[in-house]
PDB file of N, CA and C in Angstrom:
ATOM      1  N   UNK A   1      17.757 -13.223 -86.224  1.00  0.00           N
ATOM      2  CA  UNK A   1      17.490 -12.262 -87.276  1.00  0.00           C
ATOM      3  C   UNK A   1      16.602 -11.148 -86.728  1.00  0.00           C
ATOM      4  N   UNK A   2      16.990  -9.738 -87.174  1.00  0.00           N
ATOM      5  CA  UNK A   2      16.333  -8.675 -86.730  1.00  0.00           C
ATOM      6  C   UNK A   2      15.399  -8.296 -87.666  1.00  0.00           C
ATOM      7  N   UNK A   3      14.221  -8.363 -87.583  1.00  0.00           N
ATOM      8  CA  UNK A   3      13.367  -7.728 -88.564  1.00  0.00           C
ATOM      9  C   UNK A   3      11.805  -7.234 -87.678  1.00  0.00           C
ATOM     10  N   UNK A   4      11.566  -5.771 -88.211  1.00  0.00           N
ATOM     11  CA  UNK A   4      10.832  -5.272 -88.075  1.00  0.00           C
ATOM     12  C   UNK A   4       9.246  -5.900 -88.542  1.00  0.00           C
ATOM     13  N   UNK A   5       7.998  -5.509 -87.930  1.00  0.00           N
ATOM     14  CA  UNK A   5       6.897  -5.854 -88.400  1.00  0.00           C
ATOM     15  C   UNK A   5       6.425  -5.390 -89.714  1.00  0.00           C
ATOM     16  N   UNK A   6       6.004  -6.014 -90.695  1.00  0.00           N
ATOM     17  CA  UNK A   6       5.487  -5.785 -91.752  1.00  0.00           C
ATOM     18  C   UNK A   6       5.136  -4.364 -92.096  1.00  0.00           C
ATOM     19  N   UNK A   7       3.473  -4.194 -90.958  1.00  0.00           N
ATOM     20  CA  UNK A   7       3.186  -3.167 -90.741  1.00  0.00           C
ATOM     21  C   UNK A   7       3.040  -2.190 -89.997  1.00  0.00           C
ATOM     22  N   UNK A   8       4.571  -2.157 -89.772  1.00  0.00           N
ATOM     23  CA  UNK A   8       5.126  -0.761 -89.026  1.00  0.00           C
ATOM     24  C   UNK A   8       5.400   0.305 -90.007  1.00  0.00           C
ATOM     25  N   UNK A   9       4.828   1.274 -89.596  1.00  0.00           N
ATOM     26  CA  UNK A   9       4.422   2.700 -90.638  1.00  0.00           C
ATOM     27  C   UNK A   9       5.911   3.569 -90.033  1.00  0.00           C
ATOM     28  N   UNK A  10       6.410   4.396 -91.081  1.00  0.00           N
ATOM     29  CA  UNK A  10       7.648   4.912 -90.255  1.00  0.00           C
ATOM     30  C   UNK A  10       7.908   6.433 -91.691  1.00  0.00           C
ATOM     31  N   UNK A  11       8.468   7.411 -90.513  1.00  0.00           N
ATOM     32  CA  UNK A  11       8.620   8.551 -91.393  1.00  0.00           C
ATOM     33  C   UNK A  11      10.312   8.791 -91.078  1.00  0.00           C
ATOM     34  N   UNK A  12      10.443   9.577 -92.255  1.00  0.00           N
ATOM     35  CA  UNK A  12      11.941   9.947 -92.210  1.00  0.00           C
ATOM     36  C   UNK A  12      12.312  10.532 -91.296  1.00  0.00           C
ATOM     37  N   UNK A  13      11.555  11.585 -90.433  1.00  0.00           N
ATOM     38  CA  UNK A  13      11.968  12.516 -89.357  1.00  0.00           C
ATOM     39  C   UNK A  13      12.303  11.365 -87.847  1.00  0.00           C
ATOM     40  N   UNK A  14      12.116  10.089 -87.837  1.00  0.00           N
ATOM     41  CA  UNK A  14      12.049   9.341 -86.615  1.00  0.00           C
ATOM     42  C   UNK A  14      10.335   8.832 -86.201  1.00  0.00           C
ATOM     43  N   UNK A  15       9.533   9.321 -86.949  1.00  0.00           N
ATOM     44  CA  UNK A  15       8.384   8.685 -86.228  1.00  0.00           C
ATOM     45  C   UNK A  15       7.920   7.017 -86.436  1.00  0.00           C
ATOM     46  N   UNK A  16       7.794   6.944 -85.760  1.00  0.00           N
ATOM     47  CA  UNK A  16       7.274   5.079 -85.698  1.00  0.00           C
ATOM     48  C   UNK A  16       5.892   5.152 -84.972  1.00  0.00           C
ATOM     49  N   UNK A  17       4.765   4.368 -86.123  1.00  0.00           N
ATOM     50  CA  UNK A  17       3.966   3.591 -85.567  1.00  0.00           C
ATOM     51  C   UNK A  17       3.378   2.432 -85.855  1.00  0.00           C
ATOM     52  N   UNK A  18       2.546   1.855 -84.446  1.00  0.00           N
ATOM     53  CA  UNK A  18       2.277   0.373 -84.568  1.00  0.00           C
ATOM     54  C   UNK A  18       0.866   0.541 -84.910  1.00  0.00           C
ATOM     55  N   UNK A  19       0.393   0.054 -85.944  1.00  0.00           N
ATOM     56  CA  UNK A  19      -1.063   0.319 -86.102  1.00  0.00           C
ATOM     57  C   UNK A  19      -1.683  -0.686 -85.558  1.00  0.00           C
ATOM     58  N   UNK A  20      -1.076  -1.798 -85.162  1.00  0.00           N
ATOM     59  CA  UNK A  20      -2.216  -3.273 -84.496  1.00  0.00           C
ATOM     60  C   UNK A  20      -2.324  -2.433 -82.999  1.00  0.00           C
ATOM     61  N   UNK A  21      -1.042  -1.744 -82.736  1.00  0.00           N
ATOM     62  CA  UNK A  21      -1.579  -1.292 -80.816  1.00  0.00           C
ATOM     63  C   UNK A  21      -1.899   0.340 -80.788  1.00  0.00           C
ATOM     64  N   UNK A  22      -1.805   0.919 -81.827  1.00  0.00           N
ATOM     65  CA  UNK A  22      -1.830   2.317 -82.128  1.00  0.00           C
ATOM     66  C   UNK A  22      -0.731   3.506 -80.925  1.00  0.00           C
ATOM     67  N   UNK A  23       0.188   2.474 -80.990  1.00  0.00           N
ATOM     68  CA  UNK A  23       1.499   3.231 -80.064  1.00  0.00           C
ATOM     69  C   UNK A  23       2.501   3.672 -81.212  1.00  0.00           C
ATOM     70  N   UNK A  24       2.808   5.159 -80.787  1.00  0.00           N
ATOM     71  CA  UNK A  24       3.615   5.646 -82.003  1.00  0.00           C
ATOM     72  C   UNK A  24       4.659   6.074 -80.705  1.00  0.00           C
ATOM     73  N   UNK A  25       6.135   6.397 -81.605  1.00  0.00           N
ATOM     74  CA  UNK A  25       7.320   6.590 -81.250  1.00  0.00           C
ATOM     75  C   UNK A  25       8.051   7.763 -81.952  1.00  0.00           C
ATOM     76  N   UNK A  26       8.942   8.524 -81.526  1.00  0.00           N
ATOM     77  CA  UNK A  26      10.058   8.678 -81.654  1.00  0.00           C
ATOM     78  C   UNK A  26      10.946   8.490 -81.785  1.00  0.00           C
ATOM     79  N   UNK A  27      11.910   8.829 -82.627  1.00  0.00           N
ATOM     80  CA  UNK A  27      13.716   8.208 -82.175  1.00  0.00           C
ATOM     81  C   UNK A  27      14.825   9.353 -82.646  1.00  0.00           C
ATOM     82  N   UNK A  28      15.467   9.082 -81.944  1.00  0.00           N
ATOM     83  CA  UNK A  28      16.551   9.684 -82.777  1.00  0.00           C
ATOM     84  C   UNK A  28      17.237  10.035 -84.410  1.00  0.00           C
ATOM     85  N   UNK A  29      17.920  10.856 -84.933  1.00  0.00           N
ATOM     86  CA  UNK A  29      18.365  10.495 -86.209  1.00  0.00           C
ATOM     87  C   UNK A  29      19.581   8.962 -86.556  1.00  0.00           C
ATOM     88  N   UNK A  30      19.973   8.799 -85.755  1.00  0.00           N
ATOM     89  CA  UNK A  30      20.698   7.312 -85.761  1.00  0.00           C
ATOM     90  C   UNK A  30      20.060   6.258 -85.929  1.00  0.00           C
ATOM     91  N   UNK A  31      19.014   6.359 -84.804  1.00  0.00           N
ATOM     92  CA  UNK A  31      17.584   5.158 -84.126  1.00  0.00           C
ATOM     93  C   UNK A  31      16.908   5.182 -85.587  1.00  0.00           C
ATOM     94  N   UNK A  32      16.646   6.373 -86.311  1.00  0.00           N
ATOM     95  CA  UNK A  32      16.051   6.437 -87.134  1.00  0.00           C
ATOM     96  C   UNK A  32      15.992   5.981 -88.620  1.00  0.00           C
ATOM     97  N   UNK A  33      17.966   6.037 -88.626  1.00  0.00           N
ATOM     98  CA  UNK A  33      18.300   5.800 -89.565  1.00  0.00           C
ATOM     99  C   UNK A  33      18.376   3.834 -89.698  1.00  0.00           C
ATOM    100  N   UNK A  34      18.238   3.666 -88.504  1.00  0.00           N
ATOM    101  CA  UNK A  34      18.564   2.043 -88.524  1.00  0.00           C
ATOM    102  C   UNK A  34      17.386   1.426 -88.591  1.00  0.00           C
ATOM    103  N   UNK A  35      16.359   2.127 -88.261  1.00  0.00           N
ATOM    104  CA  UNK A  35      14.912   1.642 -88.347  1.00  0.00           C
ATOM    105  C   UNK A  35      14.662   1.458 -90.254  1.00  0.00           C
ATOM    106  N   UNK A  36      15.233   2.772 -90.644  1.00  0.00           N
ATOM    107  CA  UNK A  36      14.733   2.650 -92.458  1.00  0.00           C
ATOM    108  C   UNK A  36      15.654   1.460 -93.123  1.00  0.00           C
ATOM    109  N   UNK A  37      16.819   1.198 -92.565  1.00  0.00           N
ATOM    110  CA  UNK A  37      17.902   0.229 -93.078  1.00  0.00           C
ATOM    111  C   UNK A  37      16.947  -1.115 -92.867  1.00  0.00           C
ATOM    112  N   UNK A  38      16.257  -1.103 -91.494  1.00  0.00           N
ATOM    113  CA  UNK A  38      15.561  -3.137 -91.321  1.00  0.00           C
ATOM    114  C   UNK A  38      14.370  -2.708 -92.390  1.00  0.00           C
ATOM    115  N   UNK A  39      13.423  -1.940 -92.453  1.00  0.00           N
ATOM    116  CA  UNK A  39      12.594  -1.602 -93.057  1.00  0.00           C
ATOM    117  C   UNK A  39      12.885  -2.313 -95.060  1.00  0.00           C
ATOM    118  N   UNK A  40      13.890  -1.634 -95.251  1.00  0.00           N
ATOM    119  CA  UNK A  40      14.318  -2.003 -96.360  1.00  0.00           C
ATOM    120  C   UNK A  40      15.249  -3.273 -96.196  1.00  0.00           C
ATOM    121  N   UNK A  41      15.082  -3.945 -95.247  1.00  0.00           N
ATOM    122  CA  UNK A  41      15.735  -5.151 -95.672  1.00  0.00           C
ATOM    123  C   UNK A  41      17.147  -5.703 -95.365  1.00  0.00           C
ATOM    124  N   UNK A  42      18.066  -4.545 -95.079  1.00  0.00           N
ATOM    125  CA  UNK A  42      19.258  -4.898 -94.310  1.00  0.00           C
ATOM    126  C   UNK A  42      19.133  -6.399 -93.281  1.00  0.00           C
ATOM    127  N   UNK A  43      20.412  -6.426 -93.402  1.00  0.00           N
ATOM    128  CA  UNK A  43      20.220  -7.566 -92.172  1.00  0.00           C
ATOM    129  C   UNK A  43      21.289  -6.435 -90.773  1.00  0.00           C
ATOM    130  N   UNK A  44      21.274  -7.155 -89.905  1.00  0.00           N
ATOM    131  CA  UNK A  44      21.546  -6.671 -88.481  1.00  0.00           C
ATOM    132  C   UNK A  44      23.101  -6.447 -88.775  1.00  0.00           C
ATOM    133  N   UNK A  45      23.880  -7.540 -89.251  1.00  0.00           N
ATOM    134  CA  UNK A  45      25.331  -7.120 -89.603  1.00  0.00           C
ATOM    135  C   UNK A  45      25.961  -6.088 -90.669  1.00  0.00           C
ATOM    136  N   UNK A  46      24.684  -6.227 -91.518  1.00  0.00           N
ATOM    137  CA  UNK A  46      24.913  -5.015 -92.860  1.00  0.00           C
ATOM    138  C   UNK A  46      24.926  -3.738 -92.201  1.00  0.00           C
ATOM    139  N   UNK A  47      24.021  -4.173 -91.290  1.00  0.00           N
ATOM    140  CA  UNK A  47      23.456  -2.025 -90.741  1.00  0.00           C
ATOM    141  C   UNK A  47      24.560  -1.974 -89.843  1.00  0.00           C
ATOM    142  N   UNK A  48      25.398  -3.180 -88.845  1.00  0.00           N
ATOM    143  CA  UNK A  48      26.602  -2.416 -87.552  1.00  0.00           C
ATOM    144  C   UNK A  48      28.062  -2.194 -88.791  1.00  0.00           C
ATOM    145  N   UNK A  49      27.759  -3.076 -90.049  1.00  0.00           N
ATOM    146  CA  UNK A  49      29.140  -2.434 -90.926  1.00  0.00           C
ATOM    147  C   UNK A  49      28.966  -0.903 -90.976  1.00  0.00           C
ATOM    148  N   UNK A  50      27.704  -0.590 -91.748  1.00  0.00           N
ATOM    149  CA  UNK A  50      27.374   0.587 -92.255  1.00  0.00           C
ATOM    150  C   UNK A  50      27.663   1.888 -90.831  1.00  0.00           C
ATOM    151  N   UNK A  51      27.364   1.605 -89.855  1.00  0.00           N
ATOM    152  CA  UNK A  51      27.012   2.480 -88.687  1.00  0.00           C
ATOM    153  C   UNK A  51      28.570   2.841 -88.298  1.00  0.00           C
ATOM    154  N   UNK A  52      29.585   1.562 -88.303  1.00  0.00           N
ATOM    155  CA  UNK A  52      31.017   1.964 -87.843  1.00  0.00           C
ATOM    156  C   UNK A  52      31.946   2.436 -88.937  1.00  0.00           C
ATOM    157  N   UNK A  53      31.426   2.454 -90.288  1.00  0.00           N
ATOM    158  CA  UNK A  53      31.874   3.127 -91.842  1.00  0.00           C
ATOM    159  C   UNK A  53      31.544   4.757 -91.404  1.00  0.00           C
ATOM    160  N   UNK A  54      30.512   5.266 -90.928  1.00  0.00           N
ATOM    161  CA  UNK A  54      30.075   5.752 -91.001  1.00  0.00           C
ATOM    162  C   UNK A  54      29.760   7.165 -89.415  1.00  0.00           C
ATOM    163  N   UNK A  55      30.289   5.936 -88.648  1.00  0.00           N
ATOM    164  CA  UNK A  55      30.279   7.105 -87.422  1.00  0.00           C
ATOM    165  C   UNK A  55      31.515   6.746 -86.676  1.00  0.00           C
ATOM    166  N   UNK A  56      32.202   7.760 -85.601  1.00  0.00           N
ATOM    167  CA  UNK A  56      33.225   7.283 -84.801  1.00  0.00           C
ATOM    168  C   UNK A  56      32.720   6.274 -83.812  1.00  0.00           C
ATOM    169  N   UNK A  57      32.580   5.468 -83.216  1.00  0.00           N
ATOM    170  CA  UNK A  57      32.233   4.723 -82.340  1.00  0.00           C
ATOM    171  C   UNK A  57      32.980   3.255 -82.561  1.00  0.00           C
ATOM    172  N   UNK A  58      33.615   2.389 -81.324  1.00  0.00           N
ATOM    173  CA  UNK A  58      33.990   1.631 -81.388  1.00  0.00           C
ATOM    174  C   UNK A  58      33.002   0.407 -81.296  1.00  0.00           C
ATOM    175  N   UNK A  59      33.762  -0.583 -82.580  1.00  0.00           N
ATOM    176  CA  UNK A  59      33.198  -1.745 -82.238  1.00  0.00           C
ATOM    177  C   UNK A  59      31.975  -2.706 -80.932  1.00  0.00           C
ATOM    178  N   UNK A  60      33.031  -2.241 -79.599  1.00  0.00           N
ATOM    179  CA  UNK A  60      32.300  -3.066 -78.639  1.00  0.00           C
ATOM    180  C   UNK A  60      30.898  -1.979 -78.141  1.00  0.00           C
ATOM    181  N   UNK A  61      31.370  -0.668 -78.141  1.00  0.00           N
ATOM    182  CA  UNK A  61      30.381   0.178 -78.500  1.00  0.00           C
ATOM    183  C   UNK A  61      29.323  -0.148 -78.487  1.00  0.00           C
ATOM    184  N   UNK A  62      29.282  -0.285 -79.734  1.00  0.00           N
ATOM    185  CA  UNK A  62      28.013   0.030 -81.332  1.00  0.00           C
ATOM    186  C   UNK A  62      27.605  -1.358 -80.515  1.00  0.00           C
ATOM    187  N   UNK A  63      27.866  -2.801 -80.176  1.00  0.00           N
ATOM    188  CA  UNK A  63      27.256  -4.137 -79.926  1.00  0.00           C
ATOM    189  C   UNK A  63      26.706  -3.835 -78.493  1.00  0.00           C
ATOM    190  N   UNK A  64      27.357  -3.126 -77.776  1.00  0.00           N
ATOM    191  CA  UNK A  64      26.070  -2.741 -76.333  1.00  0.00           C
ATOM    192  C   UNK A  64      25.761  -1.561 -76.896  1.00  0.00           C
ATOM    193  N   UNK A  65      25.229  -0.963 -77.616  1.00  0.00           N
ATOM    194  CA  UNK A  65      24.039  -0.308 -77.855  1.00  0.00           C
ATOM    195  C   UNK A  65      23.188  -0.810 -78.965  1.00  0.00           C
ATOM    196  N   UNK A  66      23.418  -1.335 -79.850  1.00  0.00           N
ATOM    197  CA  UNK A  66      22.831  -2.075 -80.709  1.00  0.00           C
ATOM    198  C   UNK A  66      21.670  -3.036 -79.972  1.00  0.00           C
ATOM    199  N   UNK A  67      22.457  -3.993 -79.056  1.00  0.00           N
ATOM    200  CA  UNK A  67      21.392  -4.879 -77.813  1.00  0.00           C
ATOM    201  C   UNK A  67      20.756  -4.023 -77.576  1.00  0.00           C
ATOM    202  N   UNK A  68      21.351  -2.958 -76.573  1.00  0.00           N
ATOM    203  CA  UNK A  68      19.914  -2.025 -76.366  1.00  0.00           C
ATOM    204  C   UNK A  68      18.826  -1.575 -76.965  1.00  0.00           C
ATOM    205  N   UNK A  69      19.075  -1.224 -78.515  1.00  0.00           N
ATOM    206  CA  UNK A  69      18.175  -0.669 -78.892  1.00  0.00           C
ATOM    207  C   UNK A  69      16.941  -1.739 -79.654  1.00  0.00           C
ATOM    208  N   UNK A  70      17.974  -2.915 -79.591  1.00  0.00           N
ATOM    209  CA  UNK A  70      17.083  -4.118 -80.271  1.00  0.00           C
ATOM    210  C   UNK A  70      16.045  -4.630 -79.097  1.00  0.00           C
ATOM    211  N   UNK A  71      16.749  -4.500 -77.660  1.00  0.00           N
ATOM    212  CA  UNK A  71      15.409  -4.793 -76.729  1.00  0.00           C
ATOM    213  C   UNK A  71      14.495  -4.029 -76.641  1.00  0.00           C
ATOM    214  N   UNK A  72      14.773  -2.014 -76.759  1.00  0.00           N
ATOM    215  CA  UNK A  72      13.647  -1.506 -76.540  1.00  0.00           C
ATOM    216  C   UNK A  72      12.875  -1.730 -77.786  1.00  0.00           C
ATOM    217  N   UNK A  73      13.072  -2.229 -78.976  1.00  0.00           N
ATOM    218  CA  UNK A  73      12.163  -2.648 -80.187  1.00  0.00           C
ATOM    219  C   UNK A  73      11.536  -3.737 -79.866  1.00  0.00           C
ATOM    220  N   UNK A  74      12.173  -4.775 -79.164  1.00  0.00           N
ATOM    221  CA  UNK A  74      10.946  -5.777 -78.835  1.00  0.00           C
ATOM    222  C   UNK A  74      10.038  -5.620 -77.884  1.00  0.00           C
ATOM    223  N   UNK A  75      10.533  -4.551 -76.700  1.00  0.00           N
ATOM    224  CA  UNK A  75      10.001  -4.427 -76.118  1.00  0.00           C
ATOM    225  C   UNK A  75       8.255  -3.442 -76.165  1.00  0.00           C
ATOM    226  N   UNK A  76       8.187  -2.915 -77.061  1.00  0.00           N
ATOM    227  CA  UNK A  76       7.658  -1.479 -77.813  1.00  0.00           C
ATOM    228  C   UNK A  76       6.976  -2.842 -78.965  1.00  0.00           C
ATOM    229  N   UNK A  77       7.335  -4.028 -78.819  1.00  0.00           N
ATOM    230  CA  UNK A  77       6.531  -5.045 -79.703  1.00  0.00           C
ATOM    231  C   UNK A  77       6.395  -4.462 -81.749  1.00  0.00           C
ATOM    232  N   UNK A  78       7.671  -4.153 -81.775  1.00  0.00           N
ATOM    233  CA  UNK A  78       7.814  -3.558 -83.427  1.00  0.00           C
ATOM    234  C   UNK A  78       8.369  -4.809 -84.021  1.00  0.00           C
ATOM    235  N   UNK A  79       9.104  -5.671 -83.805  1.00  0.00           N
ATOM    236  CA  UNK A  79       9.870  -6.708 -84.126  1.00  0.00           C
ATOM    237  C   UNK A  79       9.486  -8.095 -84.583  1.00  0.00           C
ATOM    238  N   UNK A  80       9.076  -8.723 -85.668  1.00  0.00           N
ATOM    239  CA  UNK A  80       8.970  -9.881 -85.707  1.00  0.00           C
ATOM    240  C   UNK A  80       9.655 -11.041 -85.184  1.00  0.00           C
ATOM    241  N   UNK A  81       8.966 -11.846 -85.319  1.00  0.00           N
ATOM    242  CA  UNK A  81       9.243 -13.069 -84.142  1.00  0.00           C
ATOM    243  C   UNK A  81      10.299 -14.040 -84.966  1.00  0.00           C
TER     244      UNK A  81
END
């Protein structure tokens, strides 16, 4: 299960921050948009329906970049355990 930290602070334009390490981020409008989807609660399969409804990109695609972007979130320590 993918879920973001409680208290991860996040703005509509892409900004992310961690207030326990005071590291803030950027992202993209995509990155961004998938960040407000866990935020509110989506689960990980709700948000890759929504993303391939919604953009051209194929299936196997969207699942190697999806990994990607889920490691640089753990990695950046935003992610609950």
């Amino acid at each position: 299960m993918v879920k973001l930290k409680s208290n991860i602070a996040t703005s509509e334009n892409g900004f992310i921050f961690n207030p326990s390490t005071g590291d803030s981020y950027t992202s993209n409008p995509i990155a961004a948009e998938i960040i407000a989807l866990l935020k509110n609660g989506y689960t990980a399969d709700e948000i890759k329906i929504q993303l391939l409804e919604k953009y051209e990109v194929e299936r196997k695609q969207l699942e190697r970049d999806w990994d990607d972007y889920i490691l640089q979130l753990r990695e950046a320590n935003l992610l609950a355990l």
